[in-house]
C-alpha atoms as a PDB file:
ATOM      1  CA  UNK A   1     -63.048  20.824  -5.389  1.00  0.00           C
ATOM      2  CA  UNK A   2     -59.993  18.991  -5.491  1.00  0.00           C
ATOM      3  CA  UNK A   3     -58.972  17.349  -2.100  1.00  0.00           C
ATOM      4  CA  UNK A   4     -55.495  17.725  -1.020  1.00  0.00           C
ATOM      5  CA  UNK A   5     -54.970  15.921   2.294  1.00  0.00           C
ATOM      6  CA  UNK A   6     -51.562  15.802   2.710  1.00  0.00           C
ATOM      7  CA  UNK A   7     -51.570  19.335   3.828  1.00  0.00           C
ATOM      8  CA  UNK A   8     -52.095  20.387   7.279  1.00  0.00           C
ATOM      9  CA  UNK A   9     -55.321  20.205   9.261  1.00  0.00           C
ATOM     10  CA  UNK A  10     -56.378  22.383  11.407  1.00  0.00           C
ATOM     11  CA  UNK A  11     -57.907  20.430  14.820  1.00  0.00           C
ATOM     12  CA  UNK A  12     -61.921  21.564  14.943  1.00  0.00           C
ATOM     13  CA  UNK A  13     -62.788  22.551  18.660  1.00  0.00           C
ATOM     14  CA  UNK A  14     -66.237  23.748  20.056  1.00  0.00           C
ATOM     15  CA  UNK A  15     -64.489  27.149  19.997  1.00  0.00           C
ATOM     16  CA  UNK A  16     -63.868  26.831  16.256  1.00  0.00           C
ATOM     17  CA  UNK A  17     -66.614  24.488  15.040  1.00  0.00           C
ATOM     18  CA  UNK A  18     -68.623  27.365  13.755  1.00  0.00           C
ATOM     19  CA  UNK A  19     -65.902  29.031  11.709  1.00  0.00           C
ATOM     20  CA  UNK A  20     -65.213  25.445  10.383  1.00  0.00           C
ATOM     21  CA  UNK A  21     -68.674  24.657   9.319  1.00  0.00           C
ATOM     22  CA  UNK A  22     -69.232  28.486   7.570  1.00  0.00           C
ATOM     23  CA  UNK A  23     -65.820  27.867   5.528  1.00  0.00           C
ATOM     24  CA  UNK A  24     -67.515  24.270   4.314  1.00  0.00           C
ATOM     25  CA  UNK A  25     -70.168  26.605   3.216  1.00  0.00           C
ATOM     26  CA  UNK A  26     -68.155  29.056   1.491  1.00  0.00           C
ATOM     27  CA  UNK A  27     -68.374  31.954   4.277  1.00  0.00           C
ATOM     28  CA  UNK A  28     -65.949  33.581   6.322  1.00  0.00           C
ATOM     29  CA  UNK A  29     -67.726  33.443   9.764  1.00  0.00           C
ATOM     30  CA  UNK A  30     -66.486  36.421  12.196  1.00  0.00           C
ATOM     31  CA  UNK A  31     -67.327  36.849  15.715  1.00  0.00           C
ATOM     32  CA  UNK A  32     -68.517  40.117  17.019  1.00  0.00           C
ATOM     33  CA  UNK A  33     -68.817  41.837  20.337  1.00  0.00           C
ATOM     34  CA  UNK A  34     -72.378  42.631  21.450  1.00  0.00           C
ATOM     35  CA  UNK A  35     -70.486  44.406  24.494  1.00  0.00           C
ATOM     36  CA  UNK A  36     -68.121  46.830  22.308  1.00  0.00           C
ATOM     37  CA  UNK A  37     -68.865  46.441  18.998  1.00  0.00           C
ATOM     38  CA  UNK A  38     -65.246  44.815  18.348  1.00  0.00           C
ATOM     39  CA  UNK A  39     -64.823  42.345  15.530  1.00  0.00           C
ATOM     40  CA  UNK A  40     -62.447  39.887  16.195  1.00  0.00           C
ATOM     41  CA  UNK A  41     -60.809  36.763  14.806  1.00  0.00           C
ATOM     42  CA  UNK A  42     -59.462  33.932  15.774  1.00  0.00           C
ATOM     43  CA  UNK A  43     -62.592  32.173  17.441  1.00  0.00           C
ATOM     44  CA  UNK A  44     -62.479  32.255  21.460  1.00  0.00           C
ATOM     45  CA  UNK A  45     -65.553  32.497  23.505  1.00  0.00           C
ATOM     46  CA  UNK A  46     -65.359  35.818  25.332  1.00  0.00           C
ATOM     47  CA  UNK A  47     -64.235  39.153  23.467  1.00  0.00           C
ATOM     48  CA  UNK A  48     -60.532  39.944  23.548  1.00  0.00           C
ATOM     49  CA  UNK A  49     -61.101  43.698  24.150  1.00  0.00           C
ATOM     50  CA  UNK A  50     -63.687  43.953  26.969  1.00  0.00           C
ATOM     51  CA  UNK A  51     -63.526  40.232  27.698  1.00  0.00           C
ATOM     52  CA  UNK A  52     -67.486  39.913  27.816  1.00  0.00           C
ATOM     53  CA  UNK A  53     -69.046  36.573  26.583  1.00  0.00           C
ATOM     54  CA  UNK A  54     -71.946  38.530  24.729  1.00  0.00           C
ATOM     55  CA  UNK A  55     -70.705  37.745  21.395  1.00  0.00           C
ATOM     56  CA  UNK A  56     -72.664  36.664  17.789  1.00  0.00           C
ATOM     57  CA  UNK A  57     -71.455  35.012  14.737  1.00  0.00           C
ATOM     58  CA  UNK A  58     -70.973  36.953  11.536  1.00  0.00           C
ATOM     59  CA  UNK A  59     -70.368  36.301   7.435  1.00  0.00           C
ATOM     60  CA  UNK A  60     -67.648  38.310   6.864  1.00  0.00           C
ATOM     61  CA  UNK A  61     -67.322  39.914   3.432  1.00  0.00           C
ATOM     62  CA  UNK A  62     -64.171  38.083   2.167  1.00  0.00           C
ATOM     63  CA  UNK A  63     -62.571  41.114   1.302  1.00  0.00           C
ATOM     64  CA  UNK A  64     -59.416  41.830   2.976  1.00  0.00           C
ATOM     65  CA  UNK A  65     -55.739  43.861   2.108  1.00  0.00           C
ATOM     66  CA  UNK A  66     -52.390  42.041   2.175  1.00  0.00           C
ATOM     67  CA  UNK A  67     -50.542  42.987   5.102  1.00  0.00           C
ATOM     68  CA  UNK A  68     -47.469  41.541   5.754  1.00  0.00           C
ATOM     69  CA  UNK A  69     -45.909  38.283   4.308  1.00  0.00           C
ATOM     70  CA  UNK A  70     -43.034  36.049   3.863  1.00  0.00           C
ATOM     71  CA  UNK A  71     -42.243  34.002   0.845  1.00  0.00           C
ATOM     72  CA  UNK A  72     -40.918  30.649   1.184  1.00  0.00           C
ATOM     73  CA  UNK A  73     -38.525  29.060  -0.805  1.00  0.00           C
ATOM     74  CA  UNK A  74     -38.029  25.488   1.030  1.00  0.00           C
ATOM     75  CA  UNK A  75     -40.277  22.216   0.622  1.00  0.00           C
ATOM     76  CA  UNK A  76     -43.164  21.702   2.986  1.00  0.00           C
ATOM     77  CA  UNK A  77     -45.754  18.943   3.298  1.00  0.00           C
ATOM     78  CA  UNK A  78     -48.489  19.918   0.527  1.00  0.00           C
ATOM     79  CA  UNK A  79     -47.320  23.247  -1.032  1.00  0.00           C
ATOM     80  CA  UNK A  80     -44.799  23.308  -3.866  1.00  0.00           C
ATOM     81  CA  UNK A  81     -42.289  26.372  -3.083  1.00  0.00           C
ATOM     82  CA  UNK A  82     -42.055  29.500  -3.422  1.00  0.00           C
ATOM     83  CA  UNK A  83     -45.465  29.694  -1.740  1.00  0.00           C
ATOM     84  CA  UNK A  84     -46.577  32.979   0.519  1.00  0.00           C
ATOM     85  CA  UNK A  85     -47.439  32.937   4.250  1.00  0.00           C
ATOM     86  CA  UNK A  86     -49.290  35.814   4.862  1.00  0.00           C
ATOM     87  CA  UNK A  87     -50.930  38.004   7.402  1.00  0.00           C
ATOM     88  CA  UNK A  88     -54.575  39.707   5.463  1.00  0.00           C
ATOM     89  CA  UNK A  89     -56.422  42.472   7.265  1.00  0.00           C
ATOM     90  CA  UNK A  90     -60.164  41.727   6.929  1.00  0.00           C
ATOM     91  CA  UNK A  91     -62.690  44.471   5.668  1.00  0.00           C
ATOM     92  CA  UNK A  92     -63.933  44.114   8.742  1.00  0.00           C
ATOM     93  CA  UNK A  93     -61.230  44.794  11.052  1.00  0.00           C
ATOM     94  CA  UNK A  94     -58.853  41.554  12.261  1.00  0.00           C
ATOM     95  CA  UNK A  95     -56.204  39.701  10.879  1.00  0.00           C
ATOM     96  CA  UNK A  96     -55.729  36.546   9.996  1.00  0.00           C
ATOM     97  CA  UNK A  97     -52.903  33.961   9.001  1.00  0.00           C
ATOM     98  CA  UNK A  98     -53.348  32.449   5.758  1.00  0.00           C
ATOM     99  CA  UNK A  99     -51.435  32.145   2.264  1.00  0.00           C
ATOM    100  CA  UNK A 100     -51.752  34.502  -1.109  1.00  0.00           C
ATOM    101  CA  UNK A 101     -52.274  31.963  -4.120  1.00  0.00           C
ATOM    102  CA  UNK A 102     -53.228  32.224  -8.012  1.00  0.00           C
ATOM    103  CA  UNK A 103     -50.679  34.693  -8.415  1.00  0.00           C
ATOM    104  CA  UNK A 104     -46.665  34.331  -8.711  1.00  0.00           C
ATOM    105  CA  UNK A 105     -45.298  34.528  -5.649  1.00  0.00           C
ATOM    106  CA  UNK A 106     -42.841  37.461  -5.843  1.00  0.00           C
ATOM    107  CA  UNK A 107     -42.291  40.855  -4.291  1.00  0.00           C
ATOM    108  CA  UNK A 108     -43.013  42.443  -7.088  1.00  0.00           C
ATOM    109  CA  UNK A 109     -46.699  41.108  -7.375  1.00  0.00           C
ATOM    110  CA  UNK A 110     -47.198  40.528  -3.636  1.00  0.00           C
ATOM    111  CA  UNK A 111     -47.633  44.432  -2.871  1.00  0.00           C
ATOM    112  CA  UNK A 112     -48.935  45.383   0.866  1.00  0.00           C
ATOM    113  CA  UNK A 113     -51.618  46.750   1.318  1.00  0.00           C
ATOM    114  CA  UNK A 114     -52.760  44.934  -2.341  1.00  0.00           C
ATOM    115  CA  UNK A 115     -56.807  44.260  -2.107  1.00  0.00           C
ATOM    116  CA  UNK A 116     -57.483  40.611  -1.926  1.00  0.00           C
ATOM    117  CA  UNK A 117     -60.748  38.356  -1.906  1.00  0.00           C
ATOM    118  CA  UNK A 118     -61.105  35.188  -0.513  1.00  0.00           C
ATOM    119  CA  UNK A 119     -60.691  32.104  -2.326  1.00  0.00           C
ATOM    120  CA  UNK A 120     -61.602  28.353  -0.403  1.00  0.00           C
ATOM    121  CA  UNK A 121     -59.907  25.131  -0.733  1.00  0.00           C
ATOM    122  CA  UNK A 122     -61.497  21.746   0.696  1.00  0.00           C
ATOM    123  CA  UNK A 123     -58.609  19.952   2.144  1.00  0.00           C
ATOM    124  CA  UNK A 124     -60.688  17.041   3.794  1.00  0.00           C
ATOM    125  CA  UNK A 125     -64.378  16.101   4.410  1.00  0.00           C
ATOM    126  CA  UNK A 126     -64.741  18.253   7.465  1.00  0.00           C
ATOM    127  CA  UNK A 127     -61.932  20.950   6.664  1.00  0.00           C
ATOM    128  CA  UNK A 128     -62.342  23.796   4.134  1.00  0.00           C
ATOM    129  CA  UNK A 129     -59.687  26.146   4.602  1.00  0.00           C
ATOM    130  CA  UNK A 130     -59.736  29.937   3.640  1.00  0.00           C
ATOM    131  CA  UNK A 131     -56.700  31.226   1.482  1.00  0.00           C
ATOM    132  CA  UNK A 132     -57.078  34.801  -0.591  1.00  0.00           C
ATOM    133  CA  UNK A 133     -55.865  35.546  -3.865  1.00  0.00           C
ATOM    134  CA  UNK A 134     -55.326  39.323  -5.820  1.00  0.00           C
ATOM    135  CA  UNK A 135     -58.657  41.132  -5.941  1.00  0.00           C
ATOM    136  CA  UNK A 136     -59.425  43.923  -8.673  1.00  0.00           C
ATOM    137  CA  UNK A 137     -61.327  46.659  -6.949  1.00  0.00           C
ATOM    138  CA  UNK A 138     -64.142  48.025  -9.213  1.00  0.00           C
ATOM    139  CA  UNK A 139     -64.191  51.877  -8.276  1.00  0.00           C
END
């Protein structure tokens, strides 16, 4: 993987450590509810529905649908513009923050609700950070 440091990194807390170390391995680590059933993302250590602490760690399928998203047009520290910040809604249920890449960067190709996979990019020793590109569905 090619290393690209000067982009942002993300602080690693106990809350987040596990998500951290599953996206050095390649998954997308979810938390769910033991309580409700509820799905949820970002990391915190009590569900954000029922607020009970009996939660587990899950891998995540890495499929998710685009669905909403800005396009950028001004420099930033590590991207070269126009790049995509983006919202995805997981297979699974939440959302997350993250940007749409190997694909041009338009309106006319970033379509919501467009199916998506994720894609992971090692941006330091300790930080591997999960980004999504267009995903084919194979009915």
């Amino acid at each position: 993987m090619n290393v690209t440091s000067e982009k942002f990194l993300p602080i690693i807390t106990p809350e987040t450590e596990h998500f951290w170390e599953g996206t050095r391995q390649e998954e997308l680590r979810l938390q769910e509810c033991k309580s409700c059933g509820l799905t949820y993302f970002p990391p915190r250590p009590f569900c954000p529905d029922c607020s009970s602490k009996s939660i587990s760690v899950v891998i995540g399928s890495g499929k998710a649908k685009l669905y909403s998203y800005v396009i950028s047009h001004l420099p930033s520290p590590g991207f070269k513009p126009p790049f995509s910040i983006a919202v995805v809604e997981l297979s699974e249920g939440p959302r997350m923050m993250t940007n749409i890449v190997e694909c041009p960067q338009t309106p006319e190709v970033l379509v919501l609700d467009m199916p998506l996979v994720v894609v992971y990019e090692e941006r330091s020793d300790n930080i591997t950070v999960p980004l999504f590109k267009p995903h084919e569905e194979i009915a």
